[in-house]
Protein backbone atom coordinates (compact mmCIF):
# COMPACT_ATOMS: atom_id res chain seq x y z
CA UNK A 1 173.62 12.00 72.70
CA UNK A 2 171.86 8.78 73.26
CA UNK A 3 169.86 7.04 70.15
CA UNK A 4 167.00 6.46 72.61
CA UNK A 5 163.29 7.93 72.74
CA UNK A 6 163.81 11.70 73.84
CA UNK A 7 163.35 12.30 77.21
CA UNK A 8 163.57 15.13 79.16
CA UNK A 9 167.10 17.42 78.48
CA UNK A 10 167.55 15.68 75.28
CA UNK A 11 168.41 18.00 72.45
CA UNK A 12 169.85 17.71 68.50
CA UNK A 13 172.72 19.51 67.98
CA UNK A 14 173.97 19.48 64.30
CA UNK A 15 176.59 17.17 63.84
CA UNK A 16 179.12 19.69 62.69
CA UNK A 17 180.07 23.20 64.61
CA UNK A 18 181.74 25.58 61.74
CA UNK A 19 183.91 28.14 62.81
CA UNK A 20 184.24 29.96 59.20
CA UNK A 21 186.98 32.63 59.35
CA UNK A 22 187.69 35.49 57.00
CA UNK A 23 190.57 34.12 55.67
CA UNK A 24 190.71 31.49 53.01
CA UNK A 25 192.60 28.40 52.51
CA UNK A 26 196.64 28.16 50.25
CA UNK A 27 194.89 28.12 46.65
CA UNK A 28 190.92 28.29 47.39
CA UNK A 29 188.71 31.22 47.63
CA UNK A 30 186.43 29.96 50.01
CA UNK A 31 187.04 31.04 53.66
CA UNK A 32 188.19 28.42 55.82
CA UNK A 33 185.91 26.36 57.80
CA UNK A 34 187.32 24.25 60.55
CA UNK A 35 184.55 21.46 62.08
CA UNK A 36 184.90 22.14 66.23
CA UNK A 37 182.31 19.96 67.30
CA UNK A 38 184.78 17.68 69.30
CA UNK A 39 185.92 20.38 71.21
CA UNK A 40 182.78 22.05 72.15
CA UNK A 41 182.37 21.03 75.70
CA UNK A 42 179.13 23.26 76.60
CA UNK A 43 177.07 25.98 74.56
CA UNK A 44 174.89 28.97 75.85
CA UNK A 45 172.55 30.76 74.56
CA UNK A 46 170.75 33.88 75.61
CA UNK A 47 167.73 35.97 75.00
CA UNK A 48 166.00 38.47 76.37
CA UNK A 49 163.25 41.12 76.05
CA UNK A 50 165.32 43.55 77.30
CA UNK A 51 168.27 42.72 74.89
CA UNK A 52 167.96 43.60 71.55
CA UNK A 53 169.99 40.34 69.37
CA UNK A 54 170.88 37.57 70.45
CA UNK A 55 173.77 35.97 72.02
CA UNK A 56 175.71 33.25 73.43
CA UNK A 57 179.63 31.73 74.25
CA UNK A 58 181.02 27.88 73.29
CA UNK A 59 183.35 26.29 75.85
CA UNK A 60 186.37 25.02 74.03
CA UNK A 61 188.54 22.37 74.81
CA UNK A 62 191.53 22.82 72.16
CA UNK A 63 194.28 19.76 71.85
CA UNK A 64 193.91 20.15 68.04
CA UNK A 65 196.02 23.21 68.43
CA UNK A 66 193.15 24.98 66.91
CA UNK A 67 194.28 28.64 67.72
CA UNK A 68 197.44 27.73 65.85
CA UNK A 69 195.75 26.62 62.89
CA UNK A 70 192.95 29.59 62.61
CA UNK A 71 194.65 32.65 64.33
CA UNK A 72 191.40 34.10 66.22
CA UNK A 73 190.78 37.49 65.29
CA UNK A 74 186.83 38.82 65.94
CA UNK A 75 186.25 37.99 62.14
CA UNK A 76 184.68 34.72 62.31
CA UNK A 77 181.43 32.86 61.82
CA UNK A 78 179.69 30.10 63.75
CA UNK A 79 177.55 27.49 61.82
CA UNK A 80 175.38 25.23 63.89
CA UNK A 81 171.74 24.59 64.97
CA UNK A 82 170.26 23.51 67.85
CA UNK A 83 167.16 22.40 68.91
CA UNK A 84 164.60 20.14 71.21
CA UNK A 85 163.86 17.17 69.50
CA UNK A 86 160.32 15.94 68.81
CA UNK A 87 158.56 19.31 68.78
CA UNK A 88 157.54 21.14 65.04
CA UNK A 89 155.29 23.69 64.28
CA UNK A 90 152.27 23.50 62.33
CA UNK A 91 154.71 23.73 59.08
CA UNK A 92 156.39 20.96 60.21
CA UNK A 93 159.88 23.10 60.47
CA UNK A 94 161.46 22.33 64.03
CA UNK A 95 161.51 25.08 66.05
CA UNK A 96 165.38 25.70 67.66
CA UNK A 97 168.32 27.95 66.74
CA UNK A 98 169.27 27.79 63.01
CA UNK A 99 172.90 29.36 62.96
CA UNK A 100 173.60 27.93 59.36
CA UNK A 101 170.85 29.98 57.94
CA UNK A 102 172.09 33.41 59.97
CA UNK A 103 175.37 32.90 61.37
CA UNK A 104 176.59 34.02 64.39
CA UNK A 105 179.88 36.33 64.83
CA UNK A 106 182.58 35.62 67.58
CA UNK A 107 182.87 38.73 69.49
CA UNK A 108 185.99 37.76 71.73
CA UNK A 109 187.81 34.99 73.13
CA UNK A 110 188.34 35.05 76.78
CA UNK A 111 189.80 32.99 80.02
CA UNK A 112 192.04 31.11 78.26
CA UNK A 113 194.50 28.64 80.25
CA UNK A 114 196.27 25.61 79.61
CA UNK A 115 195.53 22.90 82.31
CA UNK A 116 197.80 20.84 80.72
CA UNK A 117 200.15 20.41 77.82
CA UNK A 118 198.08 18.95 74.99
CA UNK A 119 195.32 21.05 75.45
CA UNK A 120 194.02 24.29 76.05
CA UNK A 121 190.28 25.87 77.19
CA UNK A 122 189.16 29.23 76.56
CA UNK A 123 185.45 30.66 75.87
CA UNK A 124 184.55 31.55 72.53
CA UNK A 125 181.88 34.52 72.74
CA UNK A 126 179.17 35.37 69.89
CA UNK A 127 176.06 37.20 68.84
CA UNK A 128 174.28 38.14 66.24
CA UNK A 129 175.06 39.88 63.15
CA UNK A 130 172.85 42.39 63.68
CA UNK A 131 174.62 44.13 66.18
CA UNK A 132 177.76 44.33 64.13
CA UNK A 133 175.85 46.03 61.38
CA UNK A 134 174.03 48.37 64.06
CA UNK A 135 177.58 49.65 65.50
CA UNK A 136 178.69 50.40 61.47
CA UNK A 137 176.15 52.52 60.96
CA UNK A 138 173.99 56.01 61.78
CA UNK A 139 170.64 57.39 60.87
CA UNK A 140 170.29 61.20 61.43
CA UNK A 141 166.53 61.80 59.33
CA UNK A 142 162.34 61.95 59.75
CA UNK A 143 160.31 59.02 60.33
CA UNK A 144 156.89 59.77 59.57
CA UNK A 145 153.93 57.40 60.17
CA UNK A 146 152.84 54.53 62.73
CA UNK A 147 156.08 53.65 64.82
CA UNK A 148 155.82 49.94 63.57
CA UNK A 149 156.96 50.76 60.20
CA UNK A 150 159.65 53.01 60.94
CA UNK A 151 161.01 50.09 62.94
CA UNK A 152 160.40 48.16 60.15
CA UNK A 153 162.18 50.46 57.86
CA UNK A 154 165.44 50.14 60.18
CA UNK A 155 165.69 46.78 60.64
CA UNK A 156 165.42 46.37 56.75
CA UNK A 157 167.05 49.19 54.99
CA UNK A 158 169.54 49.50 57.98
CA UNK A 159 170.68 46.49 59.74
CA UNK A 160 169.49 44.12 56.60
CA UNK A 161 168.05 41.32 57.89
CA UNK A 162 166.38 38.75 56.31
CA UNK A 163 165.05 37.54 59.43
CA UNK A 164 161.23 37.52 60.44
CA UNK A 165 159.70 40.79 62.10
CA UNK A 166 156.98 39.76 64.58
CA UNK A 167 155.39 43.54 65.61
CA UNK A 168 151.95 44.72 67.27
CA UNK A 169 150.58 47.69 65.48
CA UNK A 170 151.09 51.50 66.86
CA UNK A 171 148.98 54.59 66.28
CA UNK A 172 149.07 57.55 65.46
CA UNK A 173 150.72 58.78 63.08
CA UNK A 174 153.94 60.58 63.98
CA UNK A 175 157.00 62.34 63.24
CA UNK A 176 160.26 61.84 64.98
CA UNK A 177 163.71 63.46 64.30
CA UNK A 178 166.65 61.02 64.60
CA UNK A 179 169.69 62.53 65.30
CA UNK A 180 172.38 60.88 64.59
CA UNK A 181 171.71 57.09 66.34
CA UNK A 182 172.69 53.60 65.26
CA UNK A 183 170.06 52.06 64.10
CA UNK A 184 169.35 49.61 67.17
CA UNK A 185 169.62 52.66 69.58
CA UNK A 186 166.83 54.34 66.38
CA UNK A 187 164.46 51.13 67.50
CA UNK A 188 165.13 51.18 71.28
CA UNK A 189 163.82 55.05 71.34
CA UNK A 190 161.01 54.65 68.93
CA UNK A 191 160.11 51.55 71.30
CA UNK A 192 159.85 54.30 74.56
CA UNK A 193 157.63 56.81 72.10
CA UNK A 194 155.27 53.77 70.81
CA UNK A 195 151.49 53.35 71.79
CA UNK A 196 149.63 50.32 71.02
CA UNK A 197 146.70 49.92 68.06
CA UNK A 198 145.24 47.24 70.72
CA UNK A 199 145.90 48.27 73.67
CA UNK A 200 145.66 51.42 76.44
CA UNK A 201 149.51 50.72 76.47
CA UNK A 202 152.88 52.80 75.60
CA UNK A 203 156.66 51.63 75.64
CA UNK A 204 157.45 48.56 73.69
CA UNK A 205 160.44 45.98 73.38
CA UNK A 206 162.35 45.03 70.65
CA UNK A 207 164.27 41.50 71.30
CA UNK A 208 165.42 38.89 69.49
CA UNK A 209 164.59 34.92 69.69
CA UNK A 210 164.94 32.03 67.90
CA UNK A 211 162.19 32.59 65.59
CA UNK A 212 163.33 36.56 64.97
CA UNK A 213 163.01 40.03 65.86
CA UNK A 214 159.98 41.23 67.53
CA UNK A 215 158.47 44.69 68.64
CA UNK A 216 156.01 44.22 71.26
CA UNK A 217 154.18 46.02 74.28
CA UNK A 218 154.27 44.41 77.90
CA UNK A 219 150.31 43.76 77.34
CA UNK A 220 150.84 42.25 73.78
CA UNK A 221 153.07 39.60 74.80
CA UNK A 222 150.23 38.26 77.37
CA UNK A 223 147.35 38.86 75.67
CA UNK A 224 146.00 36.89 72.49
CA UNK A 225 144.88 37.62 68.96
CA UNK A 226 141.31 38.31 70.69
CA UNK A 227 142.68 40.62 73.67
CA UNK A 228 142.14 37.97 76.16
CA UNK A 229 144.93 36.57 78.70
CA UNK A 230 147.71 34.29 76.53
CA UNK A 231 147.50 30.63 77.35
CA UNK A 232 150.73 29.12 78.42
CA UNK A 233 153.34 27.73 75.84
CA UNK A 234 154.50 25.44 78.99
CA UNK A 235 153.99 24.15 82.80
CA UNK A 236 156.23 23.78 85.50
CA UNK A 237 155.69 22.15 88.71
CA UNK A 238 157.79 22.84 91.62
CA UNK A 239 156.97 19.44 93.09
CA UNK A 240 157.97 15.52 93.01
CA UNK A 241 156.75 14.63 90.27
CA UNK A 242 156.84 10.77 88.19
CA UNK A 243 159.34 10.36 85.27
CA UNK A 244 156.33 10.02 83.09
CA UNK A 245 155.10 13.50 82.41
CA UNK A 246 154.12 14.64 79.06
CA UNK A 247 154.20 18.04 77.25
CA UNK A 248 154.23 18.07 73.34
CA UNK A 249 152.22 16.13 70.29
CA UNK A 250 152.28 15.47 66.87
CA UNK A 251 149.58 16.80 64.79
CA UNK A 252 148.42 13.65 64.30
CA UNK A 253 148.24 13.69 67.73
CA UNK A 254 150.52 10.82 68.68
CA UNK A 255 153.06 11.66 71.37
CA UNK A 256 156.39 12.57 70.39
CA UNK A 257 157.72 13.11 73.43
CA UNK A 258 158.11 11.90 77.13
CA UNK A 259 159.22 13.06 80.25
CA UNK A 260 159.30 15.19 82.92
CA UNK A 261 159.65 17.90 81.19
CA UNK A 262 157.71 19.80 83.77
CA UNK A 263 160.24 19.03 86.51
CA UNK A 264 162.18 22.06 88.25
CA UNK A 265 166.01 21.60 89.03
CA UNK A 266 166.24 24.40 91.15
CA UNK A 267 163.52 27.35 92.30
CA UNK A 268 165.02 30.87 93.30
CA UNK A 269 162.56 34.03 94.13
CA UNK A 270 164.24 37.17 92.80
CA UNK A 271 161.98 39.62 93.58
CA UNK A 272 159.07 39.84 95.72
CA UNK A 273 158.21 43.02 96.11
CA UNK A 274 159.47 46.73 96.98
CA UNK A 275 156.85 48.82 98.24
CA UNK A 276 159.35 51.82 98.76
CA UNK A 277 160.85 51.42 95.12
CA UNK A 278 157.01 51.06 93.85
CA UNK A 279 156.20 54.10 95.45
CA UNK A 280 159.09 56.33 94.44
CA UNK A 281 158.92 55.16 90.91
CA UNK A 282 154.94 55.68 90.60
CA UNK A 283 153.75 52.34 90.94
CA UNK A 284 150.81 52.55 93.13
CA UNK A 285 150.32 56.92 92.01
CA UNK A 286 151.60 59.90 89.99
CA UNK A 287 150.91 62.88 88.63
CA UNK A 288 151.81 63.58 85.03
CA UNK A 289 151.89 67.61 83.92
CA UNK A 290 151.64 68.06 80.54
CA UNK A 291 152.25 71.72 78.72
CA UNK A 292 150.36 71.87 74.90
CA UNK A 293 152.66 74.30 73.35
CA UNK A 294 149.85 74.69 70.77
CA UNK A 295 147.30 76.63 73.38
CA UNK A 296 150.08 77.14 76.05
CA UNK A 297 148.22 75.30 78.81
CA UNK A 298 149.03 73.46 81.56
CA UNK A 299 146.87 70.16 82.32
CA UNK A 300 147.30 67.69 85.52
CA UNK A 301 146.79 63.94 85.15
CA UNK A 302 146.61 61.95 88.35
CA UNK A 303 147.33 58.04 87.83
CA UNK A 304 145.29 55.02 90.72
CA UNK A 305 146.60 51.74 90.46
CA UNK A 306 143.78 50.39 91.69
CA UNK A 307 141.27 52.40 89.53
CA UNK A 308 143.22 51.22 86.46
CA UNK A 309 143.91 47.60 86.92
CA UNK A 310 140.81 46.45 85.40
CA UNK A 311 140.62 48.30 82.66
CA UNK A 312 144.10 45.69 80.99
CA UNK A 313 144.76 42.09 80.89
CA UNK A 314 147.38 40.31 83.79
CA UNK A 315 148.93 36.98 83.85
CA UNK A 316 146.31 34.58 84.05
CA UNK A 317 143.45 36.44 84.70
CA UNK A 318 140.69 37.63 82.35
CA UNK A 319 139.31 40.99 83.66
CA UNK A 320 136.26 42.46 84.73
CA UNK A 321 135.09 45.29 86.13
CA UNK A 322 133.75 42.82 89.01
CA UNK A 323 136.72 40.98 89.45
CA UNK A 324 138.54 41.21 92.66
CA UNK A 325 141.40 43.29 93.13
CA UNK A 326 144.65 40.61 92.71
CA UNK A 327 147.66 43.44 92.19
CA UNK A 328 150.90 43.57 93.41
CA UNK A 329 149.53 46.53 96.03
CA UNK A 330 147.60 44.97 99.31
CA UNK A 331 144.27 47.52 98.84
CA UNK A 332 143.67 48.89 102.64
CA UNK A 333 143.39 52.39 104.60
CA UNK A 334 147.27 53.43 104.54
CA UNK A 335 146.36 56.43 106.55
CA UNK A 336 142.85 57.39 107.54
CA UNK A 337 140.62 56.76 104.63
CA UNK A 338 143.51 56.62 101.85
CA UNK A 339 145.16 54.06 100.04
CA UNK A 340 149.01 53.91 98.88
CA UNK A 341 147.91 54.94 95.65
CA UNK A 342 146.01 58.27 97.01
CA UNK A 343 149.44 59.72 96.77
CA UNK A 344 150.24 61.08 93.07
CA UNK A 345 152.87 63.69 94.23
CA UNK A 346 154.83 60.23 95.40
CA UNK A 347 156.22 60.81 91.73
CA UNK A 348 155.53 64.04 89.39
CA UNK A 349 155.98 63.49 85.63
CA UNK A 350 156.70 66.60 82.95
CA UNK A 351 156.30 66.50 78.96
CA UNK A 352 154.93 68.27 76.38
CA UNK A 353 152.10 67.65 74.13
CA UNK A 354 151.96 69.25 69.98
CA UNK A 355 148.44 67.82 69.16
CA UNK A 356 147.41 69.51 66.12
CA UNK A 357 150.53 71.40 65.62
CA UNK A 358 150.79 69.72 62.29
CA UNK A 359 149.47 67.64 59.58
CA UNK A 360 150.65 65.23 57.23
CA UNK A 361 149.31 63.78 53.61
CA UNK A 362 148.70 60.14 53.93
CA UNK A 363 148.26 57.66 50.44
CA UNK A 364 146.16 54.74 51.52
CA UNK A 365 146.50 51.78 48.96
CA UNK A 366 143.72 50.96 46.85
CA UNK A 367 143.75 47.05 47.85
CA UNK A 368 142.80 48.37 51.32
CA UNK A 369 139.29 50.46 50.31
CA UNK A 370 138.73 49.01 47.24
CA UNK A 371 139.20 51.03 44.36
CA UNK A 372 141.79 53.33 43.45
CA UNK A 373 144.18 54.97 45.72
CA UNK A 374 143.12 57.44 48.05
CA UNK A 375 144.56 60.33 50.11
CA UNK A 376 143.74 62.13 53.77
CA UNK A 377 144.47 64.48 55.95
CA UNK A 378 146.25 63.18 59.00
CA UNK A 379 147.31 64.98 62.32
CA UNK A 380 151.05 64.32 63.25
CA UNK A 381 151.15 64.01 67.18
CA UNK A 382 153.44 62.79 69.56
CA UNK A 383 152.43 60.06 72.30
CA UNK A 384 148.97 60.24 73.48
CA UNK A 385 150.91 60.29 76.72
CA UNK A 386 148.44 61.29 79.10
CA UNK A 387 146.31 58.02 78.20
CA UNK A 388 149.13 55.91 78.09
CA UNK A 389 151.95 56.83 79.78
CA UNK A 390 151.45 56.22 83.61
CA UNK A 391 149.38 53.32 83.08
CA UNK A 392 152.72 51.60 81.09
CA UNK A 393 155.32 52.58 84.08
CA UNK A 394 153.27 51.30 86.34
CA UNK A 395 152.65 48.49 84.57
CA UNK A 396 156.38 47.98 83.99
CA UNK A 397 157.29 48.30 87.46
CA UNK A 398 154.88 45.96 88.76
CA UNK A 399 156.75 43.25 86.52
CA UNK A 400 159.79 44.44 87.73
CA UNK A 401 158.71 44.02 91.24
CA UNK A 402 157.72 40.09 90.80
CA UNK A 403 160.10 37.85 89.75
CA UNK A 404 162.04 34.07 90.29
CA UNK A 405 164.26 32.49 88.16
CA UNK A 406 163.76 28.37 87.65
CA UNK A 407 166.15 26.09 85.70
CA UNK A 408 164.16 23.38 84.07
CA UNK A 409 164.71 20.87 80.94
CA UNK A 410 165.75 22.66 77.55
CA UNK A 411 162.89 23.25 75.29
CA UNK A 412 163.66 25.46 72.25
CA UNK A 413 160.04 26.40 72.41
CA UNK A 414 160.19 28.46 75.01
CA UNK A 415 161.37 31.63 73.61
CA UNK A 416 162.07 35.07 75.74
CA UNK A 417 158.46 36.96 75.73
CA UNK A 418 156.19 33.32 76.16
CA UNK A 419 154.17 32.40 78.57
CA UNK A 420 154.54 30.05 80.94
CA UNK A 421 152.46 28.70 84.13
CA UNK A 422 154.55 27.44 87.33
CA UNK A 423 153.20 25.86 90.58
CA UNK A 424 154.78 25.63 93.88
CA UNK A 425 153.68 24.29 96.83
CA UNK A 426 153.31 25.71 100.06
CA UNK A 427 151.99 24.59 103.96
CA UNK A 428 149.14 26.02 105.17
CA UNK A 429 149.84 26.76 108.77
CA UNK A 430 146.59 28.88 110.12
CA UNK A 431 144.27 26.34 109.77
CA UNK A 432 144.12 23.95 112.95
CA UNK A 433 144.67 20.91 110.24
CA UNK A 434 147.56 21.89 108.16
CA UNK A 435 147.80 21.10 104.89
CA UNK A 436 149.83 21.31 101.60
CA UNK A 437 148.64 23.05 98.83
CA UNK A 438 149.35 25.21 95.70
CA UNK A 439 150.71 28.35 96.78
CA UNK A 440 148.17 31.27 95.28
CA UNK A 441 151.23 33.98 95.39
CA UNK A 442 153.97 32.71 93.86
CA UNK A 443 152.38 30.56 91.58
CA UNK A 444 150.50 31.49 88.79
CA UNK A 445 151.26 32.33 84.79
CA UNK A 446 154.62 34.26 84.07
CA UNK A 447 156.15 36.11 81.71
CA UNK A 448 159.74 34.60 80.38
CA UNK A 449 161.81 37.80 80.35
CA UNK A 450 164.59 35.95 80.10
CA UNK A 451 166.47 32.63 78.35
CA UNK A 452 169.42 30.99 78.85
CA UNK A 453 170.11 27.74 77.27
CA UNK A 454 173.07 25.14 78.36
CA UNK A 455 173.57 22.30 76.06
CA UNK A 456 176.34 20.33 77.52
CA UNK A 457 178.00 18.49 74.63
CA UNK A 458 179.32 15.22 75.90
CA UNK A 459 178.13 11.57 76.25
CA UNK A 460 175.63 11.95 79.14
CA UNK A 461 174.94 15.91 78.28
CA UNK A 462 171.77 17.31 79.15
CA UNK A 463 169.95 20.47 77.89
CA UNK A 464 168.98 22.76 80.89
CA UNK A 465 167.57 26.29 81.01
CA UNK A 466 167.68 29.17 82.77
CA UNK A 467 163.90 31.22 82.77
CA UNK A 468 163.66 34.45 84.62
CA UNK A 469 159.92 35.47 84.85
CA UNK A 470 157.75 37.89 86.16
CA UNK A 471 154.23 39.13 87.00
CA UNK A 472 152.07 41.87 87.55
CA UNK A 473 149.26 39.82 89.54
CA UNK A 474 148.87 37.41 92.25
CA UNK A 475 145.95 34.58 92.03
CA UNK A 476 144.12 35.95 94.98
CA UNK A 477 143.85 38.98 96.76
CA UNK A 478 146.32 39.85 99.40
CA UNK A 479 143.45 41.45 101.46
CA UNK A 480 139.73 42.08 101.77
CA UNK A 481 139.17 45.56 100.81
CA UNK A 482 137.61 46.28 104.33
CA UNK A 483 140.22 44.83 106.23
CA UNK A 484 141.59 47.13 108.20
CA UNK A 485 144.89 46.76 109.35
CA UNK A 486 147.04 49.93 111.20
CA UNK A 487 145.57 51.41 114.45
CA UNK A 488 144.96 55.14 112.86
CA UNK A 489 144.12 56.01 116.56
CA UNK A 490 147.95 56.13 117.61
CA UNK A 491 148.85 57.61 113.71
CA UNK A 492 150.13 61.18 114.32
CA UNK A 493 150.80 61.03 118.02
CA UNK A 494 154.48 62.09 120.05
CA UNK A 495 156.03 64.88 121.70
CA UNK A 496 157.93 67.62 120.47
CA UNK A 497 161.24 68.50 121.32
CA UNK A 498 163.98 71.42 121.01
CA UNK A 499 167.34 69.72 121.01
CA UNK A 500 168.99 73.19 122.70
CA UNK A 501 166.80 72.92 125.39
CA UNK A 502 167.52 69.15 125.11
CA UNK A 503 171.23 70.18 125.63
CA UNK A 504 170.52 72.26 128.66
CA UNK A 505 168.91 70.83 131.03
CA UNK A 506 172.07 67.88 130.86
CA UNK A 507 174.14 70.20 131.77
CA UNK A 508 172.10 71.50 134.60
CA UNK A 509 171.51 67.79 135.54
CA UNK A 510 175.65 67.38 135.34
């Protein structure tokens, strides 16, 4: 890398790369560690909130003979970090990948060839430690208690990490049976049975970034310590732009970095939308029937988008119960007087509900009331489902049905789960003097669902990254709500046919 000022798709990569293996050097106890640095052409890195560790893969040019000297076997450790230069946190500690401090695991090698002689390239493949511990082990017993401290429990007493735990807390109090799961498959269904403290919100992630695990709901990861719309860790502009841009500063407020670091490489729409996916997967309506096995009853919940979108928070927007109508479903008369969501049978939902079935004794410390420690009586219940449950897989989908991918400058700061605000531009054709301005659809604040990192390690390397993102909202509404747009005059008109008579009279006519 080049000693100058950092500029956009700088980054520091440690000086030395450590492959560590399990076996030790003639006469030493220490495992071997070779320093590949010099042939590390390129390194990924990936994250995601729908992946639970992280990983990665190192592009190896080898005229050392390095698979001679340290026979590759599955069994060995990477050592390096990697990070954007001139940004810390308020500690001071720059904010990146430390592999030194956790080490990652090679998983395989793969595509290996020799384009020549001297050397050879292959792809070195590697994740975290985490997952290797997860596959050793099961758990088959009761967790009892708010979900966010069984997960806790795993991640410690299981998979025995020493890395931070970011989490958002869950009521109630429950009791769930584990039969027999690793302890990352433990976390992923406790995730699916979880219901936010905060939030009217069910379903949360567990993913790992650069700064640790974390156990989050969909509403969590946009929303701020005060329940109000996340501001943006980062912008992008889809745009030319001058090389002069600016994005980070010291604490003593002195810039520490320059660049266009808001410049897009390349733009790609994923996703737009899928009204027929939406519909069938209960998007826009559905009907949830729940059976209490503790009074045998039978109880029908019907689920409106649009009568629920106010009541959360969506990218960029703080809500109200004046505020216009931005979701991902156009609001008009579908047929006659109803919407696309007046449809719940579009998708019918089953489970069961044990409310009061059964009770559990719970200690609360005496540093929490003050005093000495005190006990209650708590009910043990399962998901307060029919709050929570519709709203979240509708909420989920409508992520799932907005979504582009840019590749922009590296910046370690952007971790998988952030928030992040992109423009575009688009031409504004139906006005008799066109013009170019931002584009109120596409652009807007996103969520980074996904990360992946390219740090090309070589004289004139750059740092580029891969973002996928998504959104539940657009900035303006599609359509006015009395805007009427199918004919339901000519809805429900045709003729009727018999195909046997059909048949008939061609033969007469032949």
């Amino acid at each position: 890398m080049s000693n100058q000022a950092p500029k956009a798709g700088d980054f520091k990569l440690s000086t030395r790369i450590f492959l560590a293996s399990y076996q030790s050097e003639t006469g030493k106890s220490e495992p071997l560690r070779i320093n590949i640095a010099e042939a590390v052409q390129e390194i990924h890195i990936f994250e995601g909130i729908n992946y639970d560790t992280l990983s990665g893969s190192l592009v190896i040019v080898d005229a050392g003979g390095l698979l001679d000297r340290l026979p590759l076997t599955g069994n060995e450790q990477l050592e390096f970090t990697l990070h954007t230069p001139g940004f810390t946190l308020e500690d001071d500690i720059s904010r990146g990948y430390d592999f030194v401090t956790y080490p990652m695991w090679v998983s395989k090698i793969r595509n290996i060839n020799a384009p020549n002689q001297n050397a050879k390239v292959y792809v070195l493949d590697f994740f975290s430690k985490e997952r290797i511990k997860s596959n050793q082990r099961k758990i088959s017993r009761a967790f009892t208690g708010p979900i966010f401290r069984s997960v806790q429990s795993v991640i410690r007493n299981y998979l025995k990490t020493q890395k931070d735990f970011y989490y958002e807390t869950t009521s109630p109090t429950v009791k769930y049976v584990i039969p027999n799961k690793s302890p990352l498959e433990t976390i992923k269904f406790l995730g699916t049975e979880a219901i936010s403290e905060k939030f009217e919100n069910s379903g949360f992630y567990f993913w790992e970034t650069s700064d640790g695990f974390n156990f989050k709901s969909l509403e969590a990861m946009i929303s701020n310590s005060s329940g109000k719309s996340k501001e943006p860790v980062a912008e992008y502009t889809n745009a030319p732009k001058s090389d002069s841009g600016q994005m980070y500063r010291a604490k003593d407020g002195q810039n520490v970095i320059k660049g266009n670091l808001e410049k897009v490489f390349e733009f790609n729409i994923l996703k737009r939308f899928d009204t027929l996916e939406n519909i069938k997967q209960g998007t826009y309506a559905s009907r949830l029937v729940t059976y209490d096995a503790f009074t045998k009853r039978f109880k029908n919940v019907d689920f409106s988008y649009p009568h629920e979108y106010t009541k959360s928070n969506h990218m960029g927007q703080e809500q109200t119960p004046d505020s216009p109508f931005t979701g991902i479903m156009p609001v008009y008369k579908y047929e006659g007087d109803k919407l696309l969501s007046d449809f719940p049978n579009a998708k019918r939902m089953f489970t069961t509900s044990t409310i009061g079935m059964h009770d559990v004794k719970v200690t609360i410390p005496a540093d929490r009331v003050g005093g000495t420690d005190t006990t209650r009586i708590e009910a043990i219940d399962t998901a307060d489902v029919e709050n929570t449950l519709q709203k979240s897989l509708a909420q989920k989908n409508a992520f799932n049905s907005f979504m582009i991918e840019l590749v922009v400058p590296g910046n370690t700061a952007v971790t998988a789960g952030s928030v992040i605000k992109f423009s575009t531009l688009t031409e504004n054709i139906r006005d008799d003097k066109p013009e170019t301005k931002i584009d109120p659809f596409l652009s807007g604040n996103y969520l980074v669902t996904e990360v992946r990192h390219l740090a090309q390690n070589t004289p004139q390397g750059i740092h580029t990254m891969t973002l996928t993102c998504a959104k539940d909202s657009v900035g303006v509404e599609y359509l006015p709500n009395d805007k009427e747009v199918l004919n339901t005059d000519v809805l429900a008109k045709g003729s009727d046919y018999n195909q046997f008579d059909i048949e008939e009279v061609w033969i007469i006519i032949l």
